[in-house]
C-alpha atoms as a PDB file:
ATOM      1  CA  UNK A   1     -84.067   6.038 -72.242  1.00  0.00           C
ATOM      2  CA  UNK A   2     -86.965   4.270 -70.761  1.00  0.00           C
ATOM      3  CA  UNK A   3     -87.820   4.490 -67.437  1.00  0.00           C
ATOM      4  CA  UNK A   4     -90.330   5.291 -65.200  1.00  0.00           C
ATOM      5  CA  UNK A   5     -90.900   8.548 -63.983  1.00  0.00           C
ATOM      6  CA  UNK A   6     -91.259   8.706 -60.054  1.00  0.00           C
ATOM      7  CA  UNK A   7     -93.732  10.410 -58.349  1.00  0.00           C
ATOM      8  CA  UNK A   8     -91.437  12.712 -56.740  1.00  0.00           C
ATOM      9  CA  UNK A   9     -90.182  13.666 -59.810  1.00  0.00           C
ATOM     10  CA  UNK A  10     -91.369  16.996 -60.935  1.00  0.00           C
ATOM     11  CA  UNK A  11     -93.965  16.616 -63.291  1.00  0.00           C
ATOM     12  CA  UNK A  12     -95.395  18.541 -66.602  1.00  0.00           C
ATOM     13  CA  UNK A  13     -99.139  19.517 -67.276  1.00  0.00           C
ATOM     14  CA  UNK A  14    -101.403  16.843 -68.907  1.00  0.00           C
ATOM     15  CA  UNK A  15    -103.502  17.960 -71.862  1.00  0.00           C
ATOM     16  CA  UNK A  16    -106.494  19.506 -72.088  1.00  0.00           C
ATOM     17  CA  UNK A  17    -109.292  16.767 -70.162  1.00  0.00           C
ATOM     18  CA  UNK A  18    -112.268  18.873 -72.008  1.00  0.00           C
ATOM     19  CA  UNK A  19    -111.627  15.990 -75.239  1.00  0.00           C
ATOM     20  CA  UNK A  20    -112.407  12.909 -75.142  1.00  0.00           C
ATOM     21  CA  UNK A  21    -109.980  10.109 -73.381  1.00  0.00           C
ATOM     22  CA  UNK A  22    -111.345   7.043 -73.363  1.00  0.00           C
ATOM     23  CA  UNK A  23    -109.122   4.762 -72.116  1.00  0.00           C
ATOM     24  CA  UNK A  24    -108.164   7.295 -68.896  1.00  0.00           C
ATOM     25  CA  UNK A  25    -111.312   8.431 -67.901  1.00  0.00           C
ATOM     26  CA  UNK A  26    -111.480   6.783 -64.420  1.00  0.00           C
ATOM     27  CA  UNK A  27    -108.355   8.573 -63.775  1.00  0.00           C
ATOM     28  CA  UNK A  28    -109.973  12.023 -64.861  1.00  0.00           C
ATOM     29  CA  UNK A  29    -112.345  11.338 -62.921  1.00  0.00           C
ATOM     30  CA  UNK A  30    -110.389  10.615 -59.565  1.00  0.00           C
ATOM     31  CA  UNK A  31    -108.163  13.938 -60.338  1.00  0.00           C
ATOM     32  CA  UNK A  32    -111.328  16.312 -60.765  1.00  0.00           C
ATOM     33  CA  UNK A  33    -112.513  14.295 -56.995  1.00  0.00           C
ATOM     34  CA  UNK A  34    -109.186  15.128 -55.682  1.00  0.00           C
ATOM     35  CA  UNK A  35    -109.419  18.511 -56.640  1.00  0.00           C
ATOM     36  CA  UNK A  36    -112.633  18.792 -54.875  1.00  0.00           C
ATOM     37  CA  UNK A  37    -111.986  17.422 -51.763  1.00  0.00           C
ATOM     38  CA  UNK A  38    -108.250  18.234 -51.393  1.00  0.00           C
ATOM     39  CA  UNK A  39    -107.724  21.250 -50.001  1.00  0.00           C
ATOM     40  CA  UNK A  40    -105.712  23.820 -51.836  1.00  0.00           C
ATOM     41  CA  UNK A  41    -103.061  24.668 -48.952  1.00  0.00           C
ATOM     42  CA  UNK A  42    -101.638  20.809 -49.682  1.00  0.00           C
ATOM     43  CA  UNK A  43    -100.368  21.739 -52.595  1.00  0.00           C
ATOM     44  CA  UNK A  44     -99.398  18.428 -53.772  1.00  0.00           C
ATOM     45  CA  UNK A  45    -102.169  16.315 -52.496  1.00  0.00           C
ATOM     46  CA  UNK A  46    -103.077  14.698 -55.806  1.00  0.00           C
ATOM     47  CA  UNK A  47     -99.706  14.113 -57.036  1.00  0.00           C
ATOM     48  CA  UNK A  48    -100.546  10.179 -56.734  1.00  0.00           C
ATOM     49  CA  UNK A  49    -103.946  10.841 -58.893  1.00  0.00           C
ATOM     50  CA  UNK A  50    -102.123  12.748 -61.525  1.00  0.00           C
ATOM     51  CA  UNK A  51     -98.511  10.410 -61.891  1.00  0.00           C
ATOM     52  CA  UNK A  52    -101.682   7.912 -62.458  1.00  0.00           C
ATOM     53  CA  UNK A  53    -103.634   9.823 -64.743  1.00  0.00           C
ATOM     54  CA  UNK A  54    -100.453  11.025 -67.189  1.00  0.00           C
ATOM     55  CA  UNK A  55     -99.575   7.297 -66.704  1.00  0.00           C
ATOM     56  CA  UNK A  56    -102.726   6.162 -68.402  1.00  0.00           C
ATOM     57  CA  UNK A  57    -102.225   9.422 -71.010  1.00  0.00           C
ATOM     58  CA  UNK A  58     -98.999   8.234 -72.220  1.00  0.00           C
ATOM     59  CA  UNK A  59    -100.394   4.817 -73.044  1.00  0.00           C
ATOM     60  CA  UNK A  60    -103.549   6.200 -74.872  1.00  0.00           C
ATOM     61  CA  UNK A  61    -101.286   8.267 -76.976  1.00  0.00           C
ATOM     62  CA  UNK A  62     -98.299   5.345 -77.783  1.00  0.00           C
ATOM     63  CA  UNK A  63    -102.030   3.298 -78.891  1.00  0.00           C
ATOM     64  CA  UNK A  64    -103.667   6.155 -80.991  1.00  0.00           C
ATOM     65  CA  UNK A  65    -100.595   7.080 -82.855  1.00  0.00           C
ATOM     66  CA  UNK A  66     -99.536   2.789 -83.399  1.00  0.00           C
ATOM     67  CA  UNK A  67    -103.500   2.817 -84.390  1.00  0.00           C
ATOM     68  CA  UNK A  68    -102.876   5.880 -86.795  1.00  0.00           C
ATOM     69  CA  UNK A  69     -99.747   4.873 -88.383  1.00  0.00           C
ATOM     70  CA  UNK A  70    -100.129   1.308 -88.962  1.00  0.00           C
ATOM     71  CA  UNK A  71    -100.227   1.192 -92.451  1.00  0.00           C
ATOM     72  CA  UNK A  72     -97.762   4.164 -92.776  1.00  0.00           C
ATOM     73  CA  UNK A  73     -94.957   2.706 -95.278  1.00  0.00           C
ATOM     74  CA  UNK A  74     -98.496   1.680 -97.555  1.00  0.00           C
ATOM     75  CA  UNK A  75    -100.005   5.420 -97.368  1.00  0.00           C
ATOM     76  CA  UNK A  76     -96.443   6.672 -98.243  1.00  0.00           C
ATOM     77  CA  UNK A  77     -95.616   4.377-101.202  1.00  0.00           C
ATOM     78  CA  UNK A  78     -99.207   5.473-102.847  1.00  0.00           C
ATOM     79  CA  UNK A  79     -98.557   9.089-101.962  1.00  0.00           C
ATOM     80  CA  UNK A  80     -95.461   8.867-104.090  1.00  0.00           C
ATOM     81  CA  UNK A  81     -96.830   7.048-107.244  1.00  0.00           C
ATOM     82  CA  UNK A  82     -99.503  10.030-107.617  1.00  0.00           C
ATOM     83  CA  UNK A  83     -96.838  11.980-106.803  1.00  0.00           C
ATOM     84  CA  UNK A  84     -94.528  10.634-109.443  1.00  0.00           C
ATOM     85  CA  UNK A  85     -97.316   9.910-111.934  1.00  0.00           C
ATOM     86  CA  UNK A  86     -98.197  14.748-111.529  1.00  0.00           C
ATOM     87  CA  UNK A  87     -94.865  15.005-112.002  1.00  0.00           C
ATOM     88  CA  UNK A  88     -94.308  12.678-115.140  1.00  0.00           C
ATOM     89  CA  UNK A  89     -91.319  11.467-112.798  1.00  0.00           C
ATOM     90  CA  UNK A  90     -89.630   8.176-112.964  1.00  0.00           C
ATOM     91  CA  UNK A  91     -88.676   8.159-109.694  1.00  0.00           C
ATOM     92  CA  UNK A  92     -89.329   9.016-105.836  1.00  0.00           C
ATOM     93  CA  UNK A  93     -87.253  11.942-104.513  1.00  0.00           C
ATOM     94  CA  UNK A  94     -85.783   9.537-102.112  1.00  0.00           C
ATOM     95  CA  UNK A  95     -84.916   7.256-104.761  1.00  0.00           C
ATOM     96  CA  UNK A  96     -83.336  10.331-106.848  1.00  0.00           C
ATOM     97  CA  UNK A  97     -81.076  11.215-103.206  1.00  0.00           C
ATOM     98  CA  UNK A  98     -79.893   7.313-102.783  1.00  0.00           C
ATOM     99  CA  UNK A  99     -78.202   7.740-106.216  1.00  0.00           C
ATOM    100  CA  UNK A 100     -76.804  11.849-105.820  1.00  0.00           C
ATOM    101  CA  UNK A 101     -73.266  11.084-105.129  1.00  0.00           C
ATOM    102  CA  UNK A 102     -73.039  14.988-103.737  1.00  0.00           C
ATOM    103  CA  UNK A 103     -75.681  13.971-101.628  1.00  0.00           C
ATOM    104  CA  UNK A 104     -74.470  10.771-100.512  1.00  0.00           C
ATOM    105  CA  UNK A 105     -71.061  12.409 -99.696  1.00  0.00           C
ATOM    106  CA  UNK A 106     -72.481  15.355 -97.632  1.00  0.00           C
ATOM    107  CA  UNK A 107     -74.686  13.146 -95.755  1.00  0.00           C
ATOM    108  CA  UNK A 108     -71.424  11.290 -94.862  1.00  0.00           C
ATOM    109  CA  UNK A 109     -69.496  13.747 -94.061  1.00  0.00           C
ATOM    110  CA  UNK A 110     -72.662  15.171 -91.354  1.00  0.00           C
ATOM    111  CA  UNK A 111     -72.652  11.538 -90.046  1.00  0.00           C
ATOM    112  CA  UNK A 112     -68.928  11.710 -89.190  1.00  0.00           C
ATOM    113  CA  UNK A 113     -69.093  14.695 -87.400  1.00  0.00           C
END
């Protein structure tokens, strides 16, 4: 579930490096070197650089998103009162599925499967 990817593993692309990445961009910078001074016959000459690089990716992105959704369960519970206030509802669709018995079952019944 979660381990470490070697560096022999094969590895995907990384995403586009013409935005902004602030946290990585010592590592952009070392993979655009190795580009330019590796020669193109070795084709996996900057293997090391780019393991590195999506390294330093993956950890920008698990910040950004815990940075984005911090306050999720906050932004959700306000979305809903608007929600239920346009509607003239008494309660949150999730609220209205805890207490469908049909629902309830059939969820159930896809959980024992």
């Amino acid at each position: 579930a979660n381990r470490s990817r070697s560096i022999d593993e094969q590895a995907t692309m990384h995403p586009p490096l013409d935005r902004p990445h602030p946290d990585c961009q010592a590592q952009i910078s070392d993979l655009h070197e190795c580009h330019a001074t590796t020669s193109k016959l070795k084709f996996w000459g900057c293997n090391r650089v780019k393991f590195l690089l999506d390294e330093c990716l993956k950890a920008e992105k698990k910040r950004l998103l815990a940075e984005m959704n911090k306050d999720y369960e906050a932004k959700r519970a306000a979305e809903d009162d608007v929600f239920r206030k346009a509607m003239g509802k008494e309660m949150s669709f999730e609220e209205y599925l805890q207490q469908d018995k049909d629902y309830q079952a059939a969820r159930k019944k896809s959980d024992e499967r």
